[in-house]
C-alpha atoms as a PDB file:
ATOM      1  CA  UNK A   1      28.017   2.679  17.831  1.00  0.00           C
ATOM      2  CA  UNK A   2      29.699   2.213  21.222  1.00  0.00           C
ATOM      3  CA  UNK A   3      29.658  -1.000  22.717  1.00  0.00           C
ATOM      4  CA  UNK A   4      31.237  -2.527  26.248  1.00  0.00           C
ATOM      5  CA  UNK A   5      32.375  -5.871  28.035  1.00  0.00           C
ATOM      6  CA  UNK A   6      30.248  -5.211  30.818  1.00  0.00           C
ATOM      7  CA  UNK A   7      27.108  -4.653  28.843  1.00  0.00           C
ATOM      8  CA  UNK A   8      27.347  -6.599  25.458  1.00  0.00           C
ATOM      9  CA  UNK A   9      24.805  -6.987  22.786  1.00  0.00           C
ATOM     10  CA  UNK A  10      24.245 -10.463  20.817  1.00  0.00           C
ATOM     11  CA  UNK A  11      23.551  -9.107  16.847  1.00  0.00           C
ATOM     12  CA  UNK A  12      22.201 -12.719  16.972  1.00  0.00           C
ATOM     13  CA  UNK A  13      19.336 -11.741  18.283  1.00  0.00           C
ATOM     14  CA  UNK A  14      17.388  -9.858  15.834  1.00  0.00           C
ATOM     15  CA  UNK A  15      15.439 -11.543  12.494  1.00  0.00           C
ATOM     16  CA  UNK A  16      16.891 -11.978   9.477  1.00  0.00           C
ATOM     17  CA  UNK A  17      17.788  -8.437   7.384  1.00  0.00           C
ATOM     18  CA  UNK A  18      17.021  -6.243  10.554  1.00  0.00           C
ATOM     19  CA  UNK A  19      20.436  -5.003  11.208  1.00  0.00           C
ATOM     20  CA  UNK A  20      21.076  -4.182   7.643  1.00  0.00           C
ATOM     21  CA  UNK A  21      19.843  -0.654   7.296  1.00  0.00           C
ATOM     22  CA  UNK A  22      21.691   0.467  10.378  1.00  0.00           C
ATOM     23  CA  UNK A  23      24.580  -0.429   8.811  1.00  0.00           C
ATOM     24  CA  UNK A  24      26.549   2.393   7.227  1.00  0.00           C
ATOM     25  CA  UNK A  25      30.611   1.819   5.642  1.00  0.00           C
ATOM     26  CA  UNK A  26      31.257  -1.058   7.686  1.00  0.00           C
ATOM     27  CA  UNK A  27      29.529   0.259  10.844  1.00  0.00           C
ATOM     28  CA  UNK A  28      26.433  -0.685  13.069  1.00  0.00           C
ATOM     29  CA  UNK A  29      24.966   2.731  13.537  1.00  0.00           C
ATOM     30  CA  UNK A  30      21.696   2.125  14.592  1.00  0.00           C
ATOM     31  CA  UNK A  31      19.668  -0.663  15.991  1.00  0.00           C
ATOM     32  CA  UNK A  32      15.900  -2.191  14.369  1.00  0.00           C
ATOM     33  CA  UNK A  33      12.890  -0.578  16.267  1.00  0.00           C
ATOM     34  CA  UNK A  34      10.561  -1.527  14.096  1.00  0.00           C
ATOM     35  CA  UNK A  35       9.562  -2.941  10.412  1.00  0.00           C
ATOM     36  CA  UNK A  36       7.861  -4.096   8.113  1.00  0.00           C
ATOM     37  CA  UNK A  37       7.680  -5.897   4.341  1.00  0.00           C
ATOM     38  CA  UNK A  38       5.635  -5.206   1.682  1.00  0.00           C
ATOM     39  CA  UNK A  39       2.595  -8.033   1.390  1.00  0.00           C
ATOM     40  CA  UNK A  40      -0.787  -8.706  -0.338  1.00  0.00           C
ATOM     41  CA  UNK A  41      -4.101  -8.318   1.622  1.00  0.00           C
ATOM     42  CA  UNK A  42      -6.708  -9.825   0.395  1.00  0.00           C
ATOM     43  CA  UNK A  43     -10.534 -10.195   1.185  1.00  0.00           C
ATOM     44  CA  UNK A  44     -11.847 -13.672   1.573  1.00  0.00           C
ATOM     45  CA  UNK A  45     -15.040 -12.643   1.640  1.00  0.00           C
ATOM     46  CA  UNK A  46     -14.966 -11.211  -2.265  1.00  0.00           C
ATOM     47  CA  UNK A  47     -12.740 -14.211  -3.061  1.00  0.00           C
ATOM     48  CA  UNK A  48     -15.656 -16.524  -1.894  1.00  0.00           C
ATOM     49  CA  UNK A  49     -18.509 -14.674  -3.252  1.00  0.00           C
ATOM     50  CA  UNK A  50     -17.124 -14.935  -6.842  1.00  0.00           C
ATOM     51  CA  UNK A  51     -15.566 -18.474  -6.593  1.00  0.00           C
ATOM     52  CA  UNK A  52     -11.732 -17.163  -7.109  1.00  0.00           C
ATOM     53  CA  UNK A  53      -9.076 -19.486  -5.291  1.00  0.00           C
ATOM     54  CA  UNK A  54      -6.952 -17.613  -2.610  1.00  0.00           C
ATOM     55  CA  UNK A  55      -3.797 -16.422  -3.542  1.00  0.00           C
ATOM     56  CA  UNK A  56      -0.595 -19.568  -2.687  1.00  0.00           C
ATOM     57  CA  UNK A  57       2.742 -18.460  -1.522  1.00  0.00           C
ATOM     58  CA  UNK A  58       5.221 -18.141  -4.115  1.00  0.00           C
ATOM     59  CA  UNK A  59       2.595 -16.903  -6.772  1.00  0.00           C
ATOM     60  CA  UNK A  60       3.656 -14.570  -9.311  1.00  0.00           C
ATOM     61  CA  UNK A  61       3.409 -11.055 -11.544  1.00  0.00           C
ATOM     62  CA  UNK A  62       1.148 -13.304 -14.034  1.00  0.00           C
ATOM     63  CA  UNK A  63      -1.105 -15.090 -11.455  1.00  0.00           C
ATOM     64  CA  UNK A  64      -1.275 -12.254  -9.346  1.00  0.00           C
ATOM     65  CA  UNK A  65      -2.748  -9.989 -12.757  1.00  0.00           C
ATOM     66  CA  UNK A  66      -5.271 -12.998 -13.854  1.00  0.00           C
ATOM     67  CA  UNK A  67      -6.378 -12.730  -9.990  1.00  0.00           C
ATOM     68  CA  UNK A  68      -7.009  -8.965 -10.128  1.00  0.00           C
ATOM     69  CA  UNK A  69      -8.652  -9.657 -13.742  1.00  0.00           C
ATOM     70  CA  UNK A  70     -10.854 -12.136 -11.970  1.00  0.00           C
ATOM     71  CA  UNK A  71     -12.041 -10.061  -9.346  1.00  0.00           C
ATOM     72  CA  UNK A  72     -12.535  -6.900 -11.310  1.00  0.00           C
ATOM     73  CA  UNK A  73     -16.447  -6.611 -11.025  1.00  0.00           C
ATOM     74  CA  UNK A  74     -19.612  -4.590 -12.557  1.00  0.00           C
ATOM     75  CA  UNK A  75     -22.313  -6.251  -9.920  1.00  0.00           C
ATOM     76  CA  UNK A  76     -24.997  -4.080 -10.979  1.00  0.00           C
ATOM     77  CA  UNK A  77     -24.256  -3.826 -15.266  1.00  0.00           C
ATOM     78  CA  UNK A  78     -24.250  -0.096 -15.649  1.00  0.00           C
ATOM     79  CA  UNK A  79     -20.535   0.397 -17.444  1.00  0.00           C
ATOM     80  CA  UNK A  80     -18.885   1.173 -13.851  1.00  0.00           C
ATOM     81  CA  UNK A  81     -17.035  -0.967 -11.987  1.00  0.00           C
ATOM     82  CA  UNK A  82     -18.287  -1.778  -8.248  1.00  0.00           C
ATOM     83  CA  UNK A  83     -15.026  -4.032  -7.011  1.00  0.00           C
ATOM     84  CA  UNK A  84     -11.695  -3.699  -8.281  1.00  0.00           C
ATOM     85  CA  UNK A  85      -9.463  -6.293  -8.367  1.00  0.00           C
ATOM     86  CA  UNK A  86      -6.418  -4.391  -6.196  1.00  0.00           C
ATOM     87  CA  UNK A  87      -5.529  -1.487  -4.683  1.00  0.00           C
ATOM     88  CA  UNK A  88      -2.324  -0.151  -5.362  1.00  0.00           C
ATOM     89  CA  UNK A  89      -0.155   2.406  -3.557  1.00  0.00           C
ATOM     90  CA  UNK A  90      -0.657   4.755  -5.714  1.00  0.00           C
ATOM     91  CA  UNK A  91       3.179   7.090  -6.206  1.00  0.00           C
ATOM     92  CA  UNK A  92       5.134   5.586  -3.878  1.00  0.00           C
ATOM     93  CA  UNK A  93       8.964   5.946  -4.880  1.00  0.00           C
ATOM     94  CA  UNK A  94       9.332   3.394  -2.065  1.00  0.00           C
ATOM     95  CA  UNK A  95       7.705   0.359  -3.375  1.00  0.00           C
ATOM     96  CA  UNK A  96       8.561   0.783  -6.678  1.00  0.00           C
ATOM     97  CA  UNK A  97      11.941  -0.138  -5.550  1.00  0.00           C
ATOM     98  CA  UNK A  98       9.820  -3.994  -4.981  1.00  0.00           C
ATOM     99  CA  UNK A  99       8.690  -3.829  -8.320  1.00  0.00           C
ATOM    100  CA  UNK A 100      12.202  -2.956  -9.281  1.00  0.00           C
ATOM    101  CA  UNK A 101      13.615  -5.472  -8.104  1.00  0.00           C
ATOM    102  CA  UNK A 102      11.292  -8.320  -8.416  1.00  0.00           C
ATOM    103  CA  UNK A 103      11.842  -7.238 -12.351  1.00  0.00           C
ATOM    104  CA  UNK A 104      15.528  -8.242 -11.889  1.00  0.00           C
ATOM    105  CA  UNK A 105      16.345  -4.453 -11.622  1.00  0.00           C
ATOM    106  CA  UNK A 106      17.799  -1.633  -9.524  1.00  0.00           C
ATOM    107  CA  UNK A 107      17.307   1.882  -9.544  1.00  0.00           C
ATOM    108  CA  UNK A 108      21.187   3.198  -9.123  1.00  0.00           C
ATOM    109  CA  UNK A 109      24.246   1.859  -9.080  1.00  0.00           C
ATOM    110  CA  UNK A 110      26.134  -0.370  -6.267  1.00  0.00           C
ATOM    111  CA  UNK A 111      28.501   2.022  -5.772  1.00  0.00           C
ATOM    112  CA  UNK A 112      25.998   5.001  -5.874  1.00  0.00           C
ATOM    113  CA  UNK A 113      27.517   7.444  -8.426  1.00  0.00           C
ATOM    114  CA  UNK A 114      24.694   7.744 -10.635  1.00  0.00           C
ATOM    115  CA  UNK A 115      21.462   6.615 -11.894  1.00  0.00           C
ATOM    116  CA  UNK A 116      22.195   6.220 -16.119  1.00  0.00           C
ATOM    117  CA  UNK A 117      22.258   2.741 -17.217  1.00  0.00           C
ATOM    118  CA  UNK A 118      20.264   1.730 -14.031  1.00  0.00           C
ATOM    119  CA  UNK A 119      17.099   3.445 -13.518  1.00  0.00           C
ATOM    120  CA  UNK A 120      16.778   3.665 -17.354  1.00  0.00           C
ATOM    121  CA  UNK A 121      17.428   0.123 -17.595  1.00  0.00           C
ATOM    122  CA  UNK A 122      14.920  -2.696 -19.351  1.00  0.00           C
ATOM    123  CA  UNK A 123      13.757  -4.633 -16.206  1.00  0.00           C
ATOM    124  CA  UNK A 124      12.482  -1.075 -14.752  1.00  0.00           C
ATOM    125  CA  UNK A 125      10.545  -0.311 -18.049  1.00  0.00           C
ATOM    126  CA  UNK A 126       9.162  -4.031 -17.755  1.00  0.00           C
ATOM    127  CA  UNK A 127       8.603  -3.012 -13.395  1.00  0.00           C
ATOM    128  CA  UNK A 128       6.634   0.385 -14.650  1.00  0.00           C
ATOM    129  CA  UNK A 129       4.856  -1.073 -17.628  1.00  0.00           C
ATOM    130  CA  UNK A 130       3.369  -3.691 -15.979  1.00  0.00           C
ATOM    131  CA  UNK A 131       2.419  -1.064 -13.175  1.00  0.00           C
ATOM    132  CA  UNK A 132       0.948   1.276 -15.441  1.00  0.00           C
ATOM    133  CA  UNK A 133      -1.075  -1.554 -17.305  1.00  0.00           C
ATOM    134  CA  UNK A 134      -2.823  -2.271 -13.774  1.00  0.00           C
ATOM    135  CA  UNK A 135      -4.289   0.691 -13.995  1.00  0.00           C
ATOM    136  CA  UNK A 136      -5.316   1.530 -18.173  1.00  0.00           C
ATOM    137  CA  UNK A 137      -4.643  -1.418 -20.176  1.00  0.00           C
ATOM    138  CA  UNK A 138      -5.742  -3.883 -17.392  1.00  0.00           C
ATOM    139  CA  UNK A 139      -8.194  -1.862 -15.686  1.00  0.00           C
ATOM    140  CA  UNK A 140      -7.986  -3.688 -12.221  1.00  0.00           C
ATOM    141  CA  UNK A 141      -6.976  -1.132 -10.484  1.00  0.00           C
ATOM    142  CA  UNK A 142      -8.528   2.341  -9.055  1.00  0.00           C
ATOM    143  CA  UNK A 143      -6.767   5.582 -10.062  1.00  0.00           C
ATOM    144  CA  UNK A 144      -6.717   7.640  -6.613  1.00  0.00           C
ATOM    145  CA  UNK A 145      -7.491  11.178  -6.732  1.00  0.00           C
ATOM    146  CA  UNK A 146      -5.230  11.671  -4.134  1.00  0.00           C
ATOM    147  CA  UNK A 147      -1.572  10.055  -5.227  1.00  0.00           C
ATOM    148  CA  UNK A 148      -0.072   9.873  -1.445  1.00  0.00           C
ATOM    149  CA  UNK A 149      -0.005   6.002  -0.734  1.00  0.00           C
ATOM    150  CA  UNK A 150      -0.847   7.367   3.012  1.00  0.00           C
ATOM    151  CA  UNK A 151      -4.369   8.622   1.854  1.00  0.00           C
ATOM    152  CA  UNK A 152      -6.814   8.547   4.029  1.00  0.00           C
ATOM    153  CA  UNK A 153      -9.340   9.005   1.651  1.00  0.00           C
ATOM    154  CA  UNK A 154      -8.428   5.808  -0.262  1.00  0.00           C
ATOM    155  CA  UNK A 155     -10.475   3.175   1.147  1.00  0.00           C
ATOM    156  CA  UNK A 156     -11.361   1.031  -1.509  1.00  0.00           C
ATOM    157  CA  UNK A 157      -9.777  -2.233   0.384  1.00  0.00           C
ATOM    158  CA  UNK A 158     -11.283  -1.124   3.751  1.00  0.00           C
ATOM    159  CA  UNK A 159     -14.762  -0.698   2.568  1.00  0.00           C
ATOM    160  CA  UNK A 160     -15.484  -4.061   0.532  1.00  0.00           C
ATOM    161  CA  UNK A 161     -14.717  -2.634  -3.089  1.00  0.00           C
ATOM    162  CA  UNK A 162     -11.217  -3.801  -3.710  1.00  0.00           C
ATOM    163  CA  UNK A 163     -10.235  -7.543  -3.563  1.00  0.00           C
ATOM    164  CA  UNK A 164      -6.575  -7.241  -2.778  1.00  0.00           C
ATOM    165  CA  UNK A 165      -4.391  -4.439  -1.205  1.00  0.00           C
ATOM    166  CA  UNK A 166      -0.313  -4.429  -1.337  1.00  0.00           C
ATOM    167  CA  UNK A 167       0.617  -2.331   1.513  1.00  0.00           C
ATOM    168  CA  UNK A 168       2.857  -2.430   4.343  1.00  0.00           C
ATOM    169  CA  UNK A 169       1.413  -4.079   7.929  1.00  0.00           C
ATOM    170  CA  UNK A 170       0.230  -0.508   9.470  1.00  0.00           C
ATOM    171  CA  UNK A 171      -3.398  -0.868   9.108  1.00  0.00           C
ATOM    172  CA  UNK A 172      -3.229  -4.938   9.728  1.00  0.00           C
ATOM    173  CA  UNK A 173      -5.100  -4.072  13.406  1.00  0.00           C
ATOM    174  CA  UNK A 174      -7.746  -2.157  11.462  1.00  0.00           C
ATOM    175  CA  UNK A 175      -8.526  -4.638   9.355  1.00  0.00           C
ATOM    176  CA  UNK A 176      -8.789  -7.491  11.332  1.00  0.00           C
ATOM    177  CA  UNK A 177     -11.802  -5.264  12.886  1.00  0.00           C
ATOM    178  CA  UNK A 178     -13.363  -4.119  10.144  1.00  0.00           C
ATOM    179  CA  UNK A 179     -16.545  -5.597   9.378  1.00  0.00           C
ATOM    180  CA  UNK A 180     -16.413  -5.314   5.693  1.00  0.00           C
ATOM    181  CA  UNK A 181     -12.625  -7.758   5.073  1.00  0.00           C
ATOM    182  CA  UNK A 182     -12.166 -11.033   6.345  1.00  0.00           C
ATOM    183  CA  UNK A 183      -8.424 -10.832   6.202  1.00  0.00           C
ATOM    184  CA  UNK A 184      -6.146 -12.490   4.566  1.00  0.00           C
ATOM    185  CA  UNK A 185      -2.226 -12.229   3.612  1.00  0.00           C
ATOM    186  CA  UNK A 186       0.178 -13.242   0.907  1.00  0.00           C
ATOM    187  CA  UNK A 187       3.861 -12.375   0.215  1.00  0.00           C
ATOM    188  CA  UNK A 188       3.747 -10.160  -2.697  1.00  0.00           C
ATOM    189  CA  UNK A 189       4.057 -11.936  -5.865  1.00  0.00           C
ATOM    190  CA  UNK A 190       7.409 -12.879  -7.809  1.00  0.00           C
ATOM    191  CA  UNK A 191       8.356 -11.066 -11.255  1.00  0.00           C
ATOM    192  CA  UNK A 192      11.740 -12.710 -12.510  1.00  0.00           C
ATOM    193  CA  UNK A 193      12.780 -12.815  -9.162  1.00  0.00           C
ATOM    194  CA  UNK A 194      11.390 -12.966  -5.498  1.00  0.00           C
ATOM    195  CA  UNK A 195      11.927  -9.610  -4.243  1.00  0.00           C
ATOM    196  CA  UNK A 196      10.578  -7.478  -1.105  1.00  0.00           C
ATOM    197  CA  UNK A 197      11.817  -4.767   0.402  1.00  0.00           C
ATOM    198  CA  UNK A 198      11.909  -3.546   4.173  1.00  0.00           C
ATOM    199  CA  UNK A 199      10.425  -0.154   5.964  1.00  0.00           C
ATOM    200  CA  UNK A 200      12.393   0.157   9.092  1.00  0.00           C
ATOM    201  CA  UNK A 201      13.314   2.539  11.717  1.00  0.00           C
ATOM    202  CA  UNK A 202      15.693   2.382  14.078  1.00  0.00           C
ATOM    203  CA  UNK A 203      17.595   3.682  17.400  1.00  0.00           C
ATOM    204  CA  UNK A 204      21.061   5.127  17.518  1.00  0.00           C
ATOM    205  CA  UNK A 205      23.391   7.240  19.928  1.00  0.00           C
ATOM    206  CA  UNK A 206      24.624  10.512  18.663  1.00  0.00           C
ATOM    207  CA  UNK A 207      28.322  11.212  18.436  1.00  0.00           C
ATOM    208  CA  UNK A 208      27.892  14.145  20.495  1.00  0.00           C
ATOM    209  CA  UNK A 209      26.045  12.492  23.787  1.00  0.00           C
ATOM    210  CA  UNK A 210      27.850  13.340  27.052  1.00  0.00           C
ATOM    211  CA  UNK A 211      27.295  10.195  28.291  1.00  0.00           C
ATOM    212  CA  UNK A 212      27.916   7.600  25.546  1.00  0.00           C
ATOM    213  CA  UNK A 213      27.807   4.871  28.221  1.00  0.00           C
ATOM    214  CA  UNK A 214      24.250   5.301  29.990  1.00  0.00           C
ATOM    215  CA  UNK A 215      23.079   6.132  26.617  1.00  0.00           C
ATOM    216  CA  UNK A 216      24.279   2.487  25.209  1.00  0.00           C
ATOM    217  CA  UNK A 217      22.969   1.100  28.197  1.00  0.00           C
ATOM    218  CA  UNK A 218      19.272   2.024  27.424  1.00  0.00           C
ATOM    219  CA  UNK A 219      19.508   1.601  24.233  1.00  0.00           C
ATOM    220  CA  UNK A 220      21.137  -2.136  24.392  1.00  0.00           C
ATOM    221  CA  UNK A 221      17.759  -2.586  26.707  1.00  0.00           C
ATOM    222  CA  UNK A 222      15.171  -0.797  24.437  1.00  0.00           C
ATOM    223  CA  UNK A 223      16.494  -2.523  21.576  1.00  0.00           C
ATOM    224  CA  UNK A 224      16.971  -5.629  22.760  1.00  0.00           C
ATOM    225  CA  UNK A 225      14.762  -8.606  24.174  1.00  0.00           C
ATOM    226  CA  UNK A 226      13.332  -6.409  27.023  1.00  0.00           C
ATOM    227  CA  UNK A 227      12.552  -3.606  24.713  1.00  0.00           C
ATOM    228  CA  UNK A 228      11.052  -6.130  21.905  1.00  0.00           C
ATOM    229  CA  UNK A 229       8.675  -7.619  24.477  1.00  0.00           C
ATOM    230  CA  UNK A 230       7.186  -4.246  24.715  1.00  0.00           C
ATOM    231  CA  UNK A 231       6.742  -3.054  21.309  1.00  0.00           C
ATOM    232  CA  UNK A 232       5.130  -6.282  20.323  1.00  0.00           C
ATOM    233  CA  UNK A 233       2.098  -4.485  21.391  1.00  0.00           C
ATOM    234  CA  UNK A 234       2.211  -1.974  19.051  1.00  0.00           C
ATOM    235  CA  UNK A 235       4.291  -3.752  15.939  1.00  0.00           C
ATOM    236  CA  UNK A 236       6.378  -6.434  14.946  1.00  0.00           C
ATOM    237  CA  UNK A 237       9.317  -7.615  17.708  1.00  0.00           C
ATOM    238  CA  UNK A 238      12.410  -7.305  16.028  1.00  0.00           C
ATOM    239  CA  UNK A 239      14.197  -9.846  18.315  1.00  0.00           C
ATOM    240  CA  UNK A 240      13.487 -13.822  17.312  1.00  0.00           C
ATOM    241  CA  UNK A 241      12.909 -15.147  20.599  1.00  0.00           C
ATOM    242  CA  UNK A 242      10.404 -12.336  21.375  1.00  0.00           C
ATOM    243  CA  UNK A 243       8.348 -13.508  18.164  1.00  0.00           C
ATOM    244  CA  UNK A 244       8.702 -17.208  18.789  1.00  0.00           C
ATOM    245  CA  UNK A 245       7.254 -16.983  22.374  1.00  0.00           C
ATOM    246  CA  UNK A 246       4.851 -15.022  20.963  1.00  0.00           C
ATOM    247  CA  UNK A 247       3.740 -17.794  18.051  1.00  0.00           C
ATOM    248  CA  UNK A 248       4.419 -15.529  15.364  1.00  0.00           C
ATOM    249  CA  UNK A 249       5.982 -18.199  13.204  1.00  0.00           C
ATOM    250  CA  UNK A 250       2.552 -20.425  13.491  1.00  0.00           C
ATOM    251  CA  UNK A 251       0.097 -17.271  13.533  1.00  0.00           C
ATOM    252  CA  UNK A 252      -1.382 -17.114   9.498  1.00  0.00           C
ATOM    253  CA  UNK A 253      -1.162 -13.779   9.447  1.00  0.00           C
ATOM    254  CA  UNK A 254       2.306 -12.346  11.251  1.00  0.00           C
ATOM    255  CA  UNK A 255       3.837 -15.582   9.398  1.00  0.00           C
ATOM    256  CA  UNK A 256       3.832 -14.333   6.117  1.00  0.00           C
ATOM    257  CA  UNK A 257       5.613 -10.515   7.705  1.00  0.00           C
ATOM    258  CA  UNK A 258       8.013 -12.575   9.099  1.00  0.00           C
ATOM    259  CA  UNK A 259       8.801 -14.930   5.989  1.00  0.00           C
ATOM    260  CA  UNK A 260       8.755 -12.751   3.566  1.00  0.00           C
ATOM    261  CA  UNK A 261      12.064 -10.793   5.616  1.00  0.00           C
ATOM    262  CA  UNK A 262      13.543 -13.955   3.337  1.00  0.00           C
ATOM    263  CA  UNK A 263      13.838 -12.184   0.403  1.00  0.00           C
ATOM    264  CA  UNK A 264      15.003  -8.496   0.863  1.00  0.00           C
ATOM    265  CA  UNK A 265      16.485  -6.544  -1.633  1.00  0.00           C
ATOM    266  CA  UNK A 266      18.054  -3.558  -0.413  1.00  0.00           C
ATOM    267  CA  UNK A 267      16.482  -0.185  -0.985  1.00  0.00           C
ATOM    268  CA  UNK A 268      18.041   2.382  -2.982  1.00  0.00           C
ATOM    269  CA  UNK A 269      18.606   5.071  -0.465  1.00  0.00           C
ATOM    270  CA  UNK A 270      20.996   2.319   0.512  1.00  0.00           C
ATOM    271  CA  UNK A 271      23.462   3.133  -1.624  1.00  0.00           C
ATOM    272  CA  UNK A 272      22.678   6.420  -2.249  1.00  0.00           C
ATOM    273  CA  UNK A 273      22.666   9.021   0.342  1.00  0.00           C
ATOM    274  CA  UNK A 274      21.357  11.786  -1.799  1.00  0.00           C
ATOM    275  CA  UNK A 275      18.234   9.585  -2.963  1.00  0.00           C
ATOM    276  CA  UNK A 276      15.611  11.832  -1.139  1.00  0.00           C
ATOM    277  CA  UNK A 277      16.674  14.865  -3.292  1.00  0.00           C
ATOM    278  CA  UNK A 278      17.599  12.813  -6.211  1.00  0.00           C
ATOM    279  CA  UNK A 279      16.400   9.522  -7.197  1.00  0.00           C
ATOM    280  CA  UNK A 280      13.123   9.593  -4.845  1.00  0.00           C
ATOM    281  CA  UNK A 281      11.237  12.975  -6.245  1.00  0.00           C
ATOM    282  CA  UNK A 282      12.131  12.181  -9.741  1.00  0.00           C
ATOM    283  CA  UNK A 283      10.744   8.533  -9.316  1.00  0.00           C
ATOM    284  CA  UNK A 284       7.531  10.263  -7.818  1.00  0.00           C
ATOM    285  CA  UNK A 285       6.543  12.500 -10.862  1.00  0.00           C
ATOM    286  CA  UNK A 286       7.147   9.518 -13.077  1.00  0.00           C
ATOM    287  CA  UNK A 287       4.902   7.197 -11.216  1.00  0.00           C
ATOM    288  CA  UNK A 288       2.232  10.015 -11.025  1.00  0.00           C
ATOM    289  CA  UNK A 289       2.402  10.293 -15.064  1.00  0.00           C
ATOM    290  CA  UNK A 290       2.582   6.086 -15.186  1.00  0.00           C
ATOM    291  CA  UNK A 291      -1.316   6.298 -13.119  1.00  0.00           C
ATOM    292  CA  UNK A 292      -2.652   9.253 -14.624  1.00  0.00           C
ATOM    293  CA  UNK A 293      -1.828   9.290 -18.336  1.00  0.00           C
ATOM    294  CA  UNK A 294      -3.223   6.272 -20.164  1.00  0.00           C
ATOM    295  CA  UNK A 295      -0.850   7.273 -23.471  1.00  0.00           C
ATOM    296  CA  UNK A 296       2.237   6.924 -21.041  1.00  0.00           C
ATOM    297  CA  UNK A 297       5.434   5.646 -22.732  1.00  0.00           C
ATOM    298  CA  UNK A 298       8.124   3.912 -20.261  1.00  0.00           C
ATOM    299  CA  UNK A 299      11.040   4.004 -21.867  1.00  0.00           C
ATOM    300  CA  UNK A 300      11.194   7.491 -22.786  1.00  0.00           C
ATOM    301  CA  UNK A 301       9.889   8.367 -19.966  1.00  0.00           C
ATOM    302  CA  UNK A 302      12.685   6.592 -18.007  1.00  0.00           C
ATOM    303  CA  UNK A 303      14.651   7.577 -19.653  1.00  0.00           C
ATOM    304  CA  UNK A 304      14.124  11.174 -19.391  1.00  0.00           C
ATOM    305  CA  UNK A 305      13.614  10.881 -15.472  1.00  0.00           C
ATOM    306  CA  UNK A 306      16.843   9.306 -14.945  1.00  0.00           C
ATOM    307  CA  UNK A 307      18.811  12.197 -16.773  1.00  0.00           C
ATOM    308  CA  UNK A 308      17.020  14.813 -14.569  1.00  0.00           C
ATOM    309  CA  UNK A 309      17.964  12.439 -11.332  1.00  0.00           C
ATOM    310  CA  UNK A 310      21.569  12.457 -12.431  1.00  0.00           C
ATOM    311  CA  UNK A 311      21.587  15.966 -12.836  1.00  0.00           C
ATOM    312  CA  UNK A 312      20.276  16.482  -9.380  1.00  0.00           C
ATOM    313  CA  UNK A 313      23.160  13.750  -8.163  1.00  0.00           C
ATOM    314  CA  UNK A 314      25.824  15.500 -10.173  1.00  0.00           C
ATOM    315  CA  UNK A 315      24.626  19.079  -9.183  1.00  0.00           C
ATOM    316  CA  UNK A 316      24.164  18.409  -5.432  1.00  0.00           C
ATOM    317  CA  UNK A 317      27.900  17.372  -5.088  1.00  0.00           C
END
């Protein structure tokens, strides 16, 4: 990324973790436009109706399942149930790599050469078990007909029938206008570790730009302060001062976005260039067999997944 005297940048500027997926082999290739962490949603309304205490920050996998459990609701005693305890994003390579981590796991290796020994590994078949058991053993959890996390039709949160939602912060403005949620927000919970992870996009200059200069000049403004006073409107600012002017650190809700940038875990494309033909469809199909099939075995299932993502790693280089 080109930088000059006349027209420095401060990397001080920005939140904590929001420079790190710009960063490729020692270099600062893009800058943060936007982001967001993974938190809980939850509906204080349902929480009050059947006496439940709101989730506390720091909870974990176990209080976070005995919530769900006691939340899980047949109102009307015909065998169905009428509010489920969560909604989940249904296969979402993505945020597995949270539960991944938060299991004391990691998908592929830190240097990136493969996936066996890794994705295959115990704390993953703890991470998928205990996602699978939301959904059959548990029963807390609706099985979407539609797998896509970005559903539209899957609206159990939004329309009263789901307790709790872990998502991202795109449809926080939504909510907060939806008549059916009084809104409220947790970090997501801890498994044997605290883990998040971060969705991000970013700017960057391309080597091939005729005028490298001017085109460092806007960008040092669009991602900067000025910039981040402007896209407040539409997400979180990336730049600190621009959220403490704004009293995000005191606001209940953009607090917990903000705090919960504490504990990223870097994703896996991280260290993995080829993850979106490799790791990432593999890790699909196996979270669509982990919600759909209630006989679904982990570790061979792993297992097998992680030999057909080496094999795509080995036989894309």
């Amino acid at each position: 990324m080109i930088t000059s005297a006349e027209y420095p940048l401060d990397p001080t500027i920005y939140l904590s973790g929001l420079l790190d997926p710009g960063r490729w082999a020692g270099g600062q290739y893009l800058l943060p436009k936007d982001f967001s962490p993974l938190a809980v949603y939850y509906n204080k309304r349902i929480f009050d109706q059947f006496g439940v205490a709101y989730p506390h920050e720091g909870w974990t996998w176990d209080e976070f399942l005995d919530t769900a459990r006691a939340l899980t609701r047949d109102t009307d005693a015909d065998g169905s149930t009428d509010i489920w305890g969560v909604q989940l994003p249904g296969a979402w390579p993505t945020g597995f790599d949270y539960w991944s981590a938060a299991a004391g796991g990691r998908l592929v290796s830190p240097e990136g050469v493969g996936f066996l020994g890794y994705m295959d590994a115990p704390q993953n078949v703890t991470a998928l078990q205990f996602y699978a058991d939301l959904f059959h053993r548990h029963r807390v959890a609706p099985i979407p007909e539609n797998l896509d996390p970005f559903a539209p039709d899957s609206t159990w949160f939004r329309d009263g029938e789901a307790a709790m939602w872990l998502f991202g912060r795109w449809p926080q403005a939504e909510l907060l206008q939806d008549p059916d949620v009084e809104v409220g927000l947790i970090g997501v919970p801890a498994g044997e570790e605290r883990a998040n992870i971060l969705l991000w996009s970013g700017f960057g200059i391309t080597n091939v730009s005729p005028n490298k200069e001017a085109a460092w000049r806007f960008l040092r403004f669009y991602a900067g302060t000025e910039g981040a006073a402007s896209w407040k409107n539409w997400g979180l600012p990336t730049v600190r001062s621009v959220a403490e002017e704004g009293g995000l650190f005191e606001d209940p809700i953009e607090s917990v976005w903000i705090s919960e940038l504490d504990y990223l875990t870097p994703r896996s494309y991280i260290y993995q260039p080829l993850w979106s033909t490799t790791g990432d469809p593999v890790l699909r199909k196996l979270l669509e067999q982990a919600i759909t099939d209630p006989e679904f075995d982990p570790i061979s299932a792993l297992y097998d997944a992680t030999l057909e993502a080496q094999g795509l790693l080995t036989g894309g280089q």
